[in-house]
Structure formats: structure tokens, C-alpha cells
Protein backbone atom coordinates (compact mmCIF):
# COMPACT_ATOMS: atom_id res chain seq x y z
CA UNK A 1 87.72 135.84 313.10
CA UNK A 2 87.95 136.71 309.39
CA UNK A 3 90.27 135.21 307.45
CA UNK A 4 92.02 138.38 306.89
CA UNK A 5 92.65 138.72 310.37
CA UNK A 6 93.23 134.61 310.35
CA UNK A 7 96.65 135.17 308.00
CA UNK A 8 97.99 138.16 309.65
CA UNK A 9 98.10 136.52 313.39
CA UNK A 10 100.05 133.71 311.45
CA UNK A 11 102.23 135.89 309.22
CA UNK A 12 105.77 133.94 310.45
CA UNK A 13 103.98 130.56 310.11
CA UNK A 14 102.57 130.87 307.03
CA UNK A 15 106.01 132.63 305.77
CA UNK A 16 107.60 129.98 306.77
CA UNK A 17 105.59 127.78 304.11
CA UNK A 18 105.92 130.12 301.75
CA UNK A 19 109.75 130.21 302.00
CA UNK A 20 109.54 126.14 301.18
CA UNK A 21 107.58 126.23 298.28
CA UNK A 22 109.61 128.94 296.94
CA UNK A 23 112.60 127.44 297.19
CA UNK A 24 111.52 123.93 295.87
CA UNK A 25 109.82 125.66 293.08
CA UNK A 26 112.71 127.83 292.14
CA UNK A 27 114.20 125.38 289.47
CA UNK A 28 111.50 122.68 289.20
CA UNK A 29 108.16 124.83 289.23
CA UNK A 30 108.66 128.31 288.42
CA UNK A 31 105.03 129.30 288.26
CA UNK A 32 104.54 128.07 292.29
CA UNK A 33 107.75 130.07 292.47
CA UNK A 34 106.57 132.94 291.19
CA UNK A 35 103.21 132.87 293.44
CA UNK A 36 104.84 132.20 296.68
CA UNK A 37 107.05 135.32 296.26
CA UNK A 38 104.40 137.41 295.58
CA UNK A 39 102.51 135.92 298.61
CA UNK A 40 106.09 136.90 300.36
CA UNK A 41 105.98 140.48 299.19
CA UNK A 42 102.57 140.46 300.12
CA UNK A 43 102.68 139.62 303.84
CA UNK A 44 105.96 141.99 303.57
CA UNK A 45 104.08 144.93 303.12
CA UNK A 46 101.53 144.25 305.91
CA UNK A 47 104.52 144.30 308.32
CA UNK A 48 105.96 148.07 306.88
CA UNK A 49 102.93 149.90 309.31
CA UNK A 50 104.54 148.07 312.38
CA UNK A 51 108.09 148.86 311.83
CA UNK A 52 108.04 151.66 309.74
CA UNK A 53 110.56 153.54 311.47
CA UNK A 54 113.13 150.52 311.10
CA UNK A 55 112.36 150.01 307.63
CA UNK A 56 112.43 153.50 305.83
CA UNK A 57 116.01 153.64 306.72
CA UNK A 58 116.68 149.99 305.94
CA UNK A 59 119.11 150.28 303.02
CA UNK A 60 118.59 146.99 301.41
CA UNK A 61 114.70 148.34 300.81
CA UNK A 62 116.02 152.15 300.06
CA UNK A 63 118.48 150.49 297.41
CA UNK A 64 115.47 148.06 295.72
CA UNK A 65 113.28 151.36 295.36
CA UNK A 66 115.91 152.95 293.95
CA UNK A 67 116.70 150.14 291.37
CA UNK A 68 113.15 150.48 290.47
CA UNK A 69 112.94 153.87 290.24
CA UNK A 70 115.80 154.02 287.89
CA UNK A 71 115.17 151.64 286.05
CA UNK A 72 111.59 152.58 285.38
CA UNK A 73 113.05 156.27 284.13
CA UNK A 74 115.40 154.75 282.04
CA UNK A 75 112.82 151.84 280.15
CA UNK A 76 110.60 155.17 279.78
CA UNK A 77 113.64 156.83 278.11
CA UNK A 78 114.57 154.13 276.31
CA UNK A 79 110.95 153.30 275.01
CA UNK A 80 110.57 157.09 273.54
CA UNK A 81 114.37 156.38 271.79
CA UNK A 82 113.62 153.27 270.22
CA UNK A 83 109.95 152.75 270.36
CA UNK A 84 109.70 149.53 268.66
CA UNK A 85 111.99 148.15 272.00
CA UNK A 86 109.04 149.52 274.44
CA UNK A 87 107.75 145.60 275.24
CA UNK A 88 110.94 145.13 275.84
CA UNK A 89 112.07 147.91 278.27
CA UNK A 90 109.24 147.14 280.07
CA UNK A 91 109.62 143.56 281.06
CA UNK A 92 113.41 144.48 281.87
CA UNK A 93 112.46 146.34 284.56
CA UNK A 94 111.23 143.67 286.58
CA UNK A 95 113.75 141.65 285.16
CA UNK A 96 116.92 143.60 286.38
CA UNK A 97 114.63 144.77 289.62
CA UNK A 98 113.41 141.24 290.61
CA UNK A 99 117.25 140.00 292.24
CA UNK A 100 116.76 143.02 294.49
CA UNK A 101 113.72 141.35 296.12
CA UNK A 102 116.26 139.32 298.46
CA UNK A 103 115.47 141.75 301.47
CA UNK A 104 111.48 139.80 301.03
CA UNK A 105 112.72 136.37 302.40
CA UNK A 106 115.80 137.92 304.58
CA UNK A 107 112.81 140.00 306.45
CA UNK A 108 111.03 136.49 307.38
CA UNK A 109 114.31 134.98 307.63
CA UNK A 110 115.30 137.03 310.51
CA UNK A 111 113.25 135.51 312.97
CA UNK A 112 114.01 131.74 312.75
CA UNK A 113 117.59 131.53 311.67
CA UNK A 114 117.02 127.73 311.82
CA UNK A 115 115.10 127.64 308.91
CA UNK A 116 117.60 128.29 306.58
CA UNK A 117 118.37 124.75 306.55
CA UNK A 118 115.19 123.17 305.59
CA UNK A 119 115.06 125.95 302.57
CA UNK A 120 118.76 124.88 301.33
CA UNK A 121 117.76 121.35 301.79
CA UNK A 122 114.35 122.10 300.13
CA UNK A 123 116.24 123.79 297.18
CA UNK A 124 118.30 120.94 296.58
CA UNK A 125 115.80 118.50 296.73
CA UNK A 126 113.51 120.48 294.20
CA UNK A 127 116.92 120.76 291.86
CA UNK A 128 116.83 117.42 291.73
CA UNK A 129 113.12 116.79 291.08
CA UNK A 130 113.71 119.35 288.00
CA UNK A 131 116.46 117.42 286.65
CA UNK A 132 114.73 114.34 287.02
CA UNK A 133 111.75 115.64 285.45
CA UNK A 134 113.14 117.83 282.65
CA UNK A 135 115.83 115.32 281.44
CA UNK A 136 115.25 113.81 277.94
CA UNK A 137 116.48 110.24 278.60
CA UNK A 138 115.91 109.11 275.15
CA UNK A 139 119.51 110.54 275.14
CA UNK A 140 121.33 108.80 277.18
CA UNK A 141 123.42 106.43 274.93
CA UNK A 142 124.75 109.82 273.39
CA UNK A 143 125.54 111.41 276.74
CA UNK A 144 127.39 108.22 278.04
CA UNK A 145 129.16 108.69 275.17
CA UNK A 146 130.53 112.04 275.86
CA UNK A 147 127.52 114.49 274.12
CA UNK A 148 127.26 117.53 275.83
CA UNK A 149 124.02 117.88 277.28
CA UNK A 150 122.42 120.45 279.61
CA UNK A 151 119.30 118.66 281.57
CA UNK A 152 116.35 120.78 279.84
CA UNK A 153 117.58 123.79 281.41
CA UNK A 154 120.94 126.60 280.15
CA UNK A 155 123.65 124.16 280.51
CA UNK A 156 125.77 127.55 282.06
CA UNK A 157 122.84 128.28 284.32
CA UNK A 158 122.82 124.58 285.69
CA UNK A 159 126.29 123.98 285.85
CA UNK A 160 127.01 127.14 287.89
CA UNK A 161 124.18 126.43 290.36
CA UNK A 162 125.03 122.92 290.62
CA UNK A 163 128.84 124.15 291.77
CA UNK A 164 127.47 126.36 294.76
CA UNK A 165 125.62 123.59 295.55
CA UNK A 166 128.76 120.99 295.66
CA UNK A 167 130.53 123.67 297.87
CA UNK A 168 127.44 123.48 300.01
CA UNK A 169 127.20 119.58 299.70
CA UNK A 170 130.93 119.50 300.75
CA UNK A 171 131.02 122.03 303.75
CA UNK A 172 127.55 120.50 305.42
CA UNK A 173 128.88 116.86 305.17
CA UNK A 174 129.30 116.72 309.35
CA UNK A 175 125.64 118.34 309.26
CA UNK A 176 124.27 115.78 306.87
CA UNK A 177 125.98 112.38 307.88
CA UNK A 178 125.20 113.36 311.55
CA UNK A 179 121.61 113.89 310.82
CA UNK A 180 119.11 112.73 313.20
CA UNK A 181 115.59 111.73 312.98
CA UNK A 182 113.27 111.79 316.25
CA UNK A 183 116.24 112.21 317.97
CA UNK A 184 117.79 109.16 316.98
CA UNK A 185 121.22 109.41 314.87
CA UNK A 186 120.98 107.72 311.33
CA UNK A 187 124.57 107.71 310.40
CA UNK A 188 124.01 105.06 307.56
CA UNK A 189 121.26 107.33 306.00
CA UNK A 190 123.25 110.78 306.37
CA UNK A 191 126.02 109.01 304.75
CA UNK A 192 123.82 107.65 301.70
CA UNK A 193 122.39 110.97 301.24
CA UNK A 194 125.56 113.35 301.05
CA UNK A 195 127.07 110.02 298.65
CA UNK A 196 123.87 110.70 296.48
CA UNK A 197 124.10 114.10 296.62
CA UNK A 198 127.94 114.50 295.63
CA UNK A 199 127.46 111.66 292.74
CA UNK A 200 124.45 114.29 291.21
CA UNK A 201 125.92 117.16 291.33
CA UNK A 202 128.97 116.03 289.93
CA UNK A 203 126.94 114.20 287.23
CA UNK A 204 125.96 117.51 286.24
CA UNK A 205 129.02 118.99 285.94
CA UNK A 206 130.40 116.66 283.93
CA UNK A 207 128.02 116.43 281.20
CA UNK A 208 127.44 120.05 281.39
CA UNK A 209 131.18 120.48 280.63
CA UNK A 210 131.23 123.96 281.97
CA UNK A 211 134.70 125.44 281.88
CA UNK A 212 133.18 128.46 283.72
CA UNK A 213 132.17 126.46 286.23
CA UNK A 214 134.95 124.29 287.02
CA UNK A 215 137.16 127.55 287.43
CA UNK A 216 134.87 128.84 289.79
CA UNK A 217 134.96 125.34 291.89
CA UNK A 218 138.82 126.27 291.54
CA UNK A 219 139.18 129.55 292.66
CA UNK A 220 137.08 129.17 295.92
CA UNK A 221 139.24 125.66 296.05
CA UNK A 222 142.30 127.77 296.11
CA UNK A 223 140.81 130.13 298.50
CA UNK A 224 139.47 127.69 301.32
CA UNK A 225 142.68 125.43 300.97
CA UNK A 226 144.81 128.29 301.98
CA UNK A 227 142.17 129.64 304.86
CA UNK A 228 141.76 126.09 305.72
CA UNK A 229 146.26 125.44 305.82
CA UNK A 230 146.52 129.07 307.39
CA UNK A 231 143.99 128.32 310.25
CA UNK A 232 143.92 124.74 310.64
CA UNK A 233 140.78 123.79 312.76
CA UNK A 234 140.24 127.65 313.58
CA UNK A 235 136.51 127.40 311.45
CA UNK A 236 134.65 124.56 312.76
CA UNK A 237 136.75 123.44 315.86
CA UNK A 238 138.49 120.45 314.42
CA UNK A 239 141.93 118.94 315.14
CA UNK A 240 144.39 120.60 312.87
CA UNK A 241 145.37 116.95 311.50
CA UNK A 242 141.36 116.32 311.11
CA UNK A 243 141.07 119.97 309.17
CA UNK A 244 144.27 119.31 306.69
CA UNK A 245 143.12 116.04 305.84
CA UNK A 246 139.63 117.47 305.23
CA UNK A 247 141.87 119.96 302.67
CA UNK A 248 143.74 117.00 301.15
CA UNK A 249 140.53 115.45 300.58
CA UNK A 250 138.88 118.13 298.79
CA UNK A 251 141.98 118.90 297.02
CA UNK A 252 141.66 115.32 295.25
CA UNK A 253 138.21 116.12 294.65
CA UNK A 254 138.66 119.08 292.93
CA UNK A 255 141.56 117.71 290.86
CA UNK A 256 139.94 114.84 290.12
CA UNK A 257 136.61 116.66 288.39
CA UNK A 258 139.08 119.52 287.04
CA UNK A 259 141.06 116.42 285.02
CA UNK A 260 137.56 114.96 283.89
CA UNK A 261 136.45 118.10 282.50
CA UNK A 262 139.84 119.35 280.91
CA UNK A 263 139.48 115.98 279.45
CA UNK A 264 135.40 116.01 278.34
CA UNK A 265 136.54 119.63 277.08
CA UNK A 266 139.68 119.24 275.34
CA UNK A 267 138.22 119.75 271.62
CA UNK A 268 136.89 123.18 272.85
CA UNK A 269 140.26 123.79 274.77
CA UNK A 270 142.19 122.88 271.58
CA UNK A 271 139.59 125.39 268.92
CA UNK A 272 140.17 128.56 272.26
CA UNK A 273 144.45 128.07 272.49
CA UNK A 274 144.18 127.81 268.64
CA UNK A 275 142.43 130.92 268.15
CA UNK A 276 144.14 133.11 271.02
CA UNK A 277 147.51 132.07 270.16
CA UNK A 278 146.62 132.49 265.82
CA UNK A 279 143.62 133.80 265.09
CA UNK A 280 142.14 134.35 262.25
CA UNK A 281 143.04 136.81 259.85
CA UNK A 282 144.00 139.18 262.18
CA UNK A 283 140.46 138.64 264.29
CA UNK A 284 139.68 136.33 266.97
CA UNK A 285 137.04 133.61 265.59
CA UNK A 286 133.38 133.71 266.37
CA UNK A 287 133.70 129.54 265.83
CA UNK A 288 131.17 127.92 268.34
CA UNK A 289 134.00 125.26 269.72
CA UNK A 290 135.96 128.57 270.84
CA UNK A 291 133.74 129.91 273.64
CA UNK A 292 136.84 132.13 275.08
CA UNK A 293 137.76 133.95 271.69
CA UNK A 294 133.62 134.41 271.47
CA UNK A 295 133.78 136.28 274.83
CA UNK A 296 136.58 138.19 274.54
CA UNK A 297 135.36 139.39 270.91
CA UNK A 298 131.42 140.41 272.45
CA UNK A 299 133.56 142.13 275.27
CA UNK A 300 134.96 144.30 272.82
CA UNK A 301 131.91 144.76 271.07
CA UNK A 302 130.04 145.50 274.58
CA UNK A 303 133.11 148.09 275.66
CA UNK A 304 132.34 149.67 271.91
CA UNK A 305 128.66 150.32 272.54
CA UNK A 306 129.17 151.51 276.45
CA UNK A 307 131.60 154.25 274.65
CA UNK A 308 128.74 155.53 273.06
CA UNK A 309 126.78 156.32 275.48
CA UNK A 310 128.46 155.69 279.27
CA UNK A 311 126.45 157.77 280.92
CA UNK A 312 122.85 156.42 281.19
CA UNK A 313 123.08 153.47 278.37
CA UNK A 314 120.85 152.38 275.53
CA UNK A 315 118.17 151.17 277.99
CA UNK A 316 117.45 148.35 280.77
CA UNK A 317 115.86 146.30 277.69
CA UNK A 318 117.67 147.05 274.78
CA UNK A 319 120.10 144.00 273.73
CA UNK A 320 123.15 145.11 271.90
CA UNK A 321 123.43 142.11 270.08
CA UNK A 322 119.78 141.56 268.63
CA UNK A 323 118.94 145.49 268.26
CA UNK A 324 121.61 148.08 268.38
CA UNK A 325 124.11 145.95 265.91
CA UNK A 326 121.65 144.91 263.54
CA UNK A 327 119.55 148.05 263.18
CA UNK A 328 123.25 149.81 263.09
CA UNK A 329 122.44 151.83 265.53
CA UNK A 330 126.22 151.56 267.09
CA UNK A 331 128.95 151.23 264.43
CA UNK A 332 130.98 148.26 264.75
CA UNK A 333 133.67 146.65 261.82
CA UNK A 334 132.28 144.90 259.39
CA UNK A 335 133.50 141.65 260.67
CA UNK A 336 131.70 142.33 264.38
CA UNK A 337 128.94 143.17 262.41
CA UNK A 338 128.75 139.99 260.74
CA UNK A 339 129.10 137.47 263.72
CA UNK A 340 127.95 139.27 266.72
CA UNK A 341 124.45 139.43 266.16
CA UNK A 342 124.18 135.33 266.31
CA UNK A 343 124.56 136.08 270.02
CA UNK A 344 121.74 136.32 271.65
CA UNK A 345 123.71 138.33 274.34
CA UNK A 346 127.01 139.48 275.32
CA UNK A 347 127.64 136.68 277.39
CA UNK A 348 128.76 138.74 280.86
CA UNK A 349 125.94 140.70 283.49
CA UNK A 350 128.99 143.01 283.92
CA UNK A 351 129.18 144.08 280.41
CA UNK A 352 125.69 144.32 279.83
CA UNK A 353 125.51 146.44 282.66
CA UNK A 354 127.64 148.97 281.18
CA UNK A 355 125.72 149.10 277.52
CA UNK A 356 122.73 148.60 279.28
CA UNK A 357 122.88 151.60 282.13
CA UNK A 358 126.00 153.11 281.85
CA UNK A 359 127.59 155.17 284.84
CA UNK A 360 124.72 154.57 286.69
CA UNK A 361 124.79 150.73 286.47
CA UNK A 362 128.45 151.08 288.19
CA UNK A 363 126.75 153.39 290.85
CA UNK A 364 123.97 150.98 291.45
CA UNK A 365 126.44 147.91 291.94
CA UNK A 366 128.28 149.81 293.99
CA UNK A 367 125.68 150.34 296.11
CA UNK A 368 124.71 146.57 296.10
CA UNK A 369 128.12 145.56 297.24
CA UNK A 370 128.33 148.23 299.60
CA UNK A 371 125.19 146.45 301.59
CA UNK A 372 126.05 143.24 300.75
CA UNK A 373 129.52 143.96 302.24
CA UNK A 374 127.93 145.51 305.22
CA UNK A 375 126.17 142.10 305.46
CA UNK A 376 129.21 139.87 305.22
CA UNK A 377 131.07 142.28 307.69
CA UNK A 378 128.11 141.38 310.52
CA UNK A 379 127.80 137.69 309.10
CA UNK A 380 131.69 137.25 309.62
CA UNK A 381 131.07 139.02 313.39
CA UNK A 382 128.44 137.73 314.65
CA UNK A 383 129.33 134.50 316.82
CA UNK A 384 125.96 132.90 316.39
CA UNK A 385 126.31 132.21 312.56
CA UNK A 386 127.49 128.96 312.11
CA UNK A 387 131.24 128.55 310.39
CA UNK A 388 130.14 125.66 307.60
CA UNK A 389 127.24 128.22 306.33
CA UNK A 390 129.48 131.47 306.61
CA UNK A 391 131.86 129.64 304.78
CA UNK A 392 129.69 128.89 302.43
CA UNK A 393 127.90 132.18 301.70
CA UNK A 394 131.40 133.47 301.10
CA UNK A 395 132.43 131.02 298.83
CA UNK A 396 129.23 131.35 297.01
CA UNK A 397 129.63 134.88 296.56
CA UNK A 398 132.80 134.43 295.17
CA UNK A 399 131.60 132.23 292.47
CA UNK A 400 128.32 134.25 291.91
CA UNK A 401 130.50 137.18 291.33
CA UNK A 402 132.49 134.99 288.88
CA UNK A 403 129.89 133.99 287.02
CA UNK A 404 128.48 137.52 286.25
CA UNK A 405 131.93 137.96 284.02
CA UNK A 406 131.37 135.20 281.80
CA UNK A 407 127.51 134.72 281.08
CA UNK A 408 124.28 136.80 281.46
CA UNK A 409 121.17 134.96 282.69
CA UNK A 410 119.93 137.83 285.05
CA UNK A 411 116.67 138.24 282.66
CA UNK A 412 116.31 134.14 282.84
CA UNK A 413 114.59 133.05 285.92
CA UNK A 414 117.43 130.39 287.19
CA UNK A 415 119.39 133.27 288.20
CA UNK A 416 117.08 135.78 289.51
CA UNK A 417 115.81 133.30 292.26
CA UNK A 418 119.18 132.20 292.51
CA UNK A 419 119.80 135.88 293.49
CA UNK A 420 116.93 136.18 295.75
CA UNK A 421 117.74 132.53 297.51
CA UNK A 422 121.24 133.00 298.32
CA UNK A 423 121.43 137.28 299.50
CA UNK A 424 118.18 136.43 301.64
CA UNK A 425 119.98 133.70 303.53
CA UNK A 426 122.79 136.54 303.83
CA UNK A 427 120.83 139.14 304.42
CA UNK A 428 118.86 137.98 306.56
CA UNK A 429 121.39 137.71 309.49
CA UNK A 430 121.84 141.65 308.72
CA UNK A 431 118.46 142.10 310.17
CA UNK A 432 118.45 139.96 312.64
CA UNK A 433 121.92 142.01 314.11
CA UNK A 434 119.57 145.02 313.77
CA UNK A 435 115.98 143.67 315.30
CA UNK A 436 115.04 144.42 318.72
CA UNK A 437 117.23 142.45 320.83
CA UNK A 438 119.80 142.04 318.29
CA UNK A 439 123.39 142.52 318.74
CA UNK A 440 123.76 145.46 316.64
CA UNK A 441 120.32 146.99 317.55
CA UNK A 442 119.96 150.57 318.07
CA UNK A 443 116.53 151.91 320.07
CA UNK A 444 114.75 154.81 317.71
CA UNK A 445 115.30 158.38 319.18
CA UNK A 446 113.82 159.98 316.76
């Protein structure tokens, strides 16, 4: 047996590896990361000659063709525009394609729906061997002392991933305290473990002070208090006492990390009501301890270019703030002109979208919630998927969608695999409803 051969009779095994090392790597190692996806992608297209039929129609694979097609024609566009921007267009098409890769793990995904546990648990633990590792602990008498300090990664970046992770942390706690090891229960040690988990995360989020964040954590608070009080003990079969004091208890939670960042954060809190409520001089500051009035000012600035050009954008690569303002290639008043460009972005994946691609960037995330949508329509149907994890890709999703309004880190690799992690795990029940055997499965008459 060659080893050719050798690998392809142990695709799912060998996939399943891969999947680990991916999702350790993703924020610790991002050069492993990088090479297990490939390896993913790889093994993917050794399976299209088996199942082409299922897969030219598969829309998550139709739609990541597309992106790449479009994108392509509009870096090649872009590039003959601006030529001096042709590196950049280039590398942006991988960057804005890469998140649409998620139908790579959701195809291995589909077979062993148990794995997704050992990959959240596996992305966890390799968040926390980043953290460890990256951290600059020379500085901790400053941080104890209230500095603002973001881990060696984007302090945005971190702080949002470490809030999907407390909703996670929070909704698995049965799963994790009731762990068991060789089939014995270890209480004591599921206990310790969610305890140390909860104290990191929300380590992070306090000395990350991320307003963003801790809004997000709120809204999806909001939303699973009033699911949780509407259906008491409806999504995980609990006693509707048991389920509202679950809610009470992650009510205090929630109130008690919102209070310790309104109070970490209430310089910057003070500088945004300041400048919302007075400005300055008629304009909203572009002062660094008003993050809000910075926003709202490279909104306007972002809605100015899109108006431009809303039909097919300045280009997948072109950044409004470190090309089309400076080289005045938009016009802009002179006071936008003067501050905007110290950005080195416009601070939201929605607006960037828009300067970026235009119309066509609303058609293509239209598309991507339309299958995403069909996915959480089959997730929320299927009675198989298990209510703590469909809970939790929902909640997720909410704060993922959040996050695109108020900072752009799709070209930064803590997002994209971010991306790819979390819509797999989705995604990869919509395949499974639509294998061979599946519920939704539909035999090929063509």
C-alpha cells in the first residue's frame, strides 16, 4: 500500500487530527493553523469525485466560489485603477475569501457530530496556552493597577472571542462539572475546571476593558433571560425553579462584570458622553479616550466614500483610511481629512464592506445569511442537536454579528479562523441533515 492510498482509506481519521490541531493552533500557533487547513482543503477535494453530484449543488461551496470569483474580478479591477494598491488587492482576496472556508471542517464535521466537543474544548485550551505564552508579565504591577492591556494580541479581537467563549463556558457548565474520565464521574475536577475557566475569561475581559464586548455579553444576556423566563426548563429539561435560578444566576454575573467594566471604563465613558452631548466645534472629536465619537465620525467618512462608488467599490484591498483619504482620491472636509487617516481602518466589517464592494458586498452577505439561516433553521429542527450547543451557536451569532458593526479584523487572522471555527460547527449539522441517511436527505434523480 502506498502511502497515497495509506491517507485516503483514513481520510475521517486523519481529519479528525487535523480538526484538533487547527483549532488549538487558531490563536496560539497560527502557522500549524494555517497548515492543518490546507491539509483540510486538501483531503476536501479528494472527496468532490465521490459525491460530486451532492456537492455541485451544495450552496455553502457554490457561495465560496462565488466569493472568490468576485473578489478575484474586482482585486483585478482594482489593481488596473490604482496600481500601486495591486499587493494589496491581491492578498485581500484570500483575506475576505478565507471565512468562507467554513464548509472545509463542516464537511468532516458531518460525520462525527461528537467531535465538536473535543475541538471547542481544544480551542479553549489553546486560547489559553496563547495567553499564557504571549503575555508580557513584566507588566503586571501596571495592569493590577488598572492599565489597559490586551495579552499580545488586538485587545477588541481577544475580548470579543473571550465573550463567546464565557457564553460557551456558562451554557456547558452541566457538561463540564459532570465530566467523566474512564467512566468514572470527577465532580471535584469538572468543578475546578469550569471555576478556572470562568476566572480567565473574565480576567480577560476586564483588563481588556472592551465596551464592545460587554454589550454583546448584554444583549445575548437580555435575549436568553427572556427565552430562558418565557420557557422555563423547555431547553435542557430542567425544573422551571432549577432554570430561573440558573437565569438569576447569570443575571448577577452579567451585572456584576457590566459594573466592573463601566467602572475600569469610566474615563473613556466620561471623554464619549462629553463629546456626543458637546462636541467640538461643531464636529465630533477624533480624541483616542472617545472610541464612540471615533466610530460614528469613520462611519460617516465610510458612508461618504460608498457614495462614490456603491456599485462595485474601490476594491477588496483598498483601505479608505490609509489610501483613498490621503491620496485624495475621495473628497472629504478638511477636518475628516485631517484625523481620519490615523485610523488604520474604519473600525466596522459592515462599513468596509460597503467602500470596499459596494452593492455587491450587500448581495454577497445576503447570500451568506441566507445559508447560514438555512443552517440555523435545520440546527433549531433537528432533535438530535443538543439544546446547550444550539443555544450557544445562536448566541454566538448574535454577538459575531455585533461585533462586525463596531471593529474590522476580518483581514487579521483571529477572526478569520474565528469565522471558519464557529460556521463549521454550524454548518456542519446542515450536511449532516442532507447526507445519506440524514433527516433531510433527498436520493439524486437526476
Amino acid at each position: 500500500m502506498t502511502l497515497s492510498s495509506a491517507i485516503l482509506t483514513r481520510k475521517p481519521a486523519i481529519a479528525r487530527v487535523l480538526l484538533l490541531i487547527f483549532a488549538f493552533c487558531a490563536w496560539s500557533l497560527t502557522a500549524p493553523a494555517n497548515i492543518a487547513l490546507a491539509l483540510l482543503a486538501a483531503l476536501f477535494l479528494t472527496e468532490v469525485p465521490g459525491h460530486r453530484r451532492q456537492l455541485r449543488r451544495e450552496p455553502a461551496l457554490l457561495l465560496l466560489v462565488g466569493v472568490l470569483t468576485v473578489t478575484s474580478a474586482l482585486a483585478l479591477r482594482a489593481a488596473w485603477l490604482f496600481p500601486t494598491t495591486a499587493p494589496d488587492q491581491w492578498q485581500a482576496v484570500s483575506a475576505w475569501s478565507a471565512p468562507f472556508l467554513f464548509i472545509v471542517p463542516a464537511w468532516w464535521l458531518r460525520r462525527d457530530p461528537d467531535q465538536v466537543w473535543p475541538l471547542l474544548g481544544a480551542a479553549f485550551l489553546g486560547l489559553i496556552v496563547g495567553v499564557l505564552h504571549k503575555t508580557d508579565w513584566s507588566l503586571r504591577p501596571l495592569v493590577l493597577a488598572g492599565m489597559r492591556y490586551h495579552f499580545g494580541y488586538a485587545a477588541l479581537g481577544l475580548a470579543f472571542i473571550a465573550s463567546v467563549m464565557l457564553v460557551g463556558v456558562s451554557l456547558f457548565r452541566a457538561r463540564i462539572t459532570g465530566m467523566r474520565i474512564g467512566g468514572r464521574a470527577r465532580p471535584l475536577l469538572g468543578w475546578a475546571l469550569w471555576v478556572l475557566g470562568l476566572a480567565f475569561l473574565l480576567v480577560i475581559l476586564v483588563v481588556t476593558q472592551s465596551r464592545g464586548a460587554a454589550v454583546g455579553l448584554a444583549i445575548v444576556g437580555v435575549l436568553y433571560g427572556l427565552l430562558q423566563w418565557r420557557y422555563p426548563g423547555r431547553q435542557d429539561g430542567r425544573a422551571p425553579w432549577q432554570a430561573r435560578l440558573a437565569l438569576v444566576s447569570s443575571a448577577l454575573l452579567f451585572v456584576a462584570l457590566a459594573g466592573t467594566l463601566l467602572w475600569t471604563t469610566r474615563g473613556r465613558q466620561l471623554a464619549d458622553l462629553r463629546e456626543l452631548t458637546l462636541g467640538s466645534q461643531g464636529e465630533l472629536s477624533y480624541n483616542e479616550a472617545a472610541s464612540v465619537a471615533i466610530r460614528l465620525n469613520l462611519a460617516e467618512v465610510g458612508l461618504q466614500v460608498f457614495s462614490e462608488r456603491p456599485l462595485l467599490g474601490f476594491g477588496p484591498g483598498t483601505s479608505t483610511t490609509e489610501f483613498l483619504l490621503p491620496r485624495r482620491v475621495v473628497a472629504v472636509s478638511d477636518y475628516q481629512l485631517a484625523h481620519a487617516p490615523a485610523a488604520s481602518h474604519l473600525h466596522s466589517v459592515a462599513i468596509e464592506t460597503l467602500t470596499r464592494f459596494g452593492l455587491v458586498g450587500i448581495l454577497i452577505a445576503a447570500a451568506l445569511l441566507t445559508v447560514l439561516g438555512r443552517a440555523y433553521r435545520t440546527l433549531w429542527s433537528d432533535p438530535r442537536a443538543a439544546p446547550d450547543l444550539r443555544a450557544f451557536l445562536t448566541l454566538g451569532a448574535v454577538m459575531l454579528l455585533f461585533y462586525c458593526l463596531y471593529d474590522f479584523r476580518l483581514m487579521n487572522l483571529d477572526l478569520r479562523f474565528f469565522f471558519i471555527l464557529f460556521l463549521s460547527i454550524l454548518y456542519s449539522f446542515q450536511l449532516a441533515h442532507r447526507a445519506p441517511g440524514g433527516v433531510g436527505h433527498r436520493p439524486d434523480v437526476s
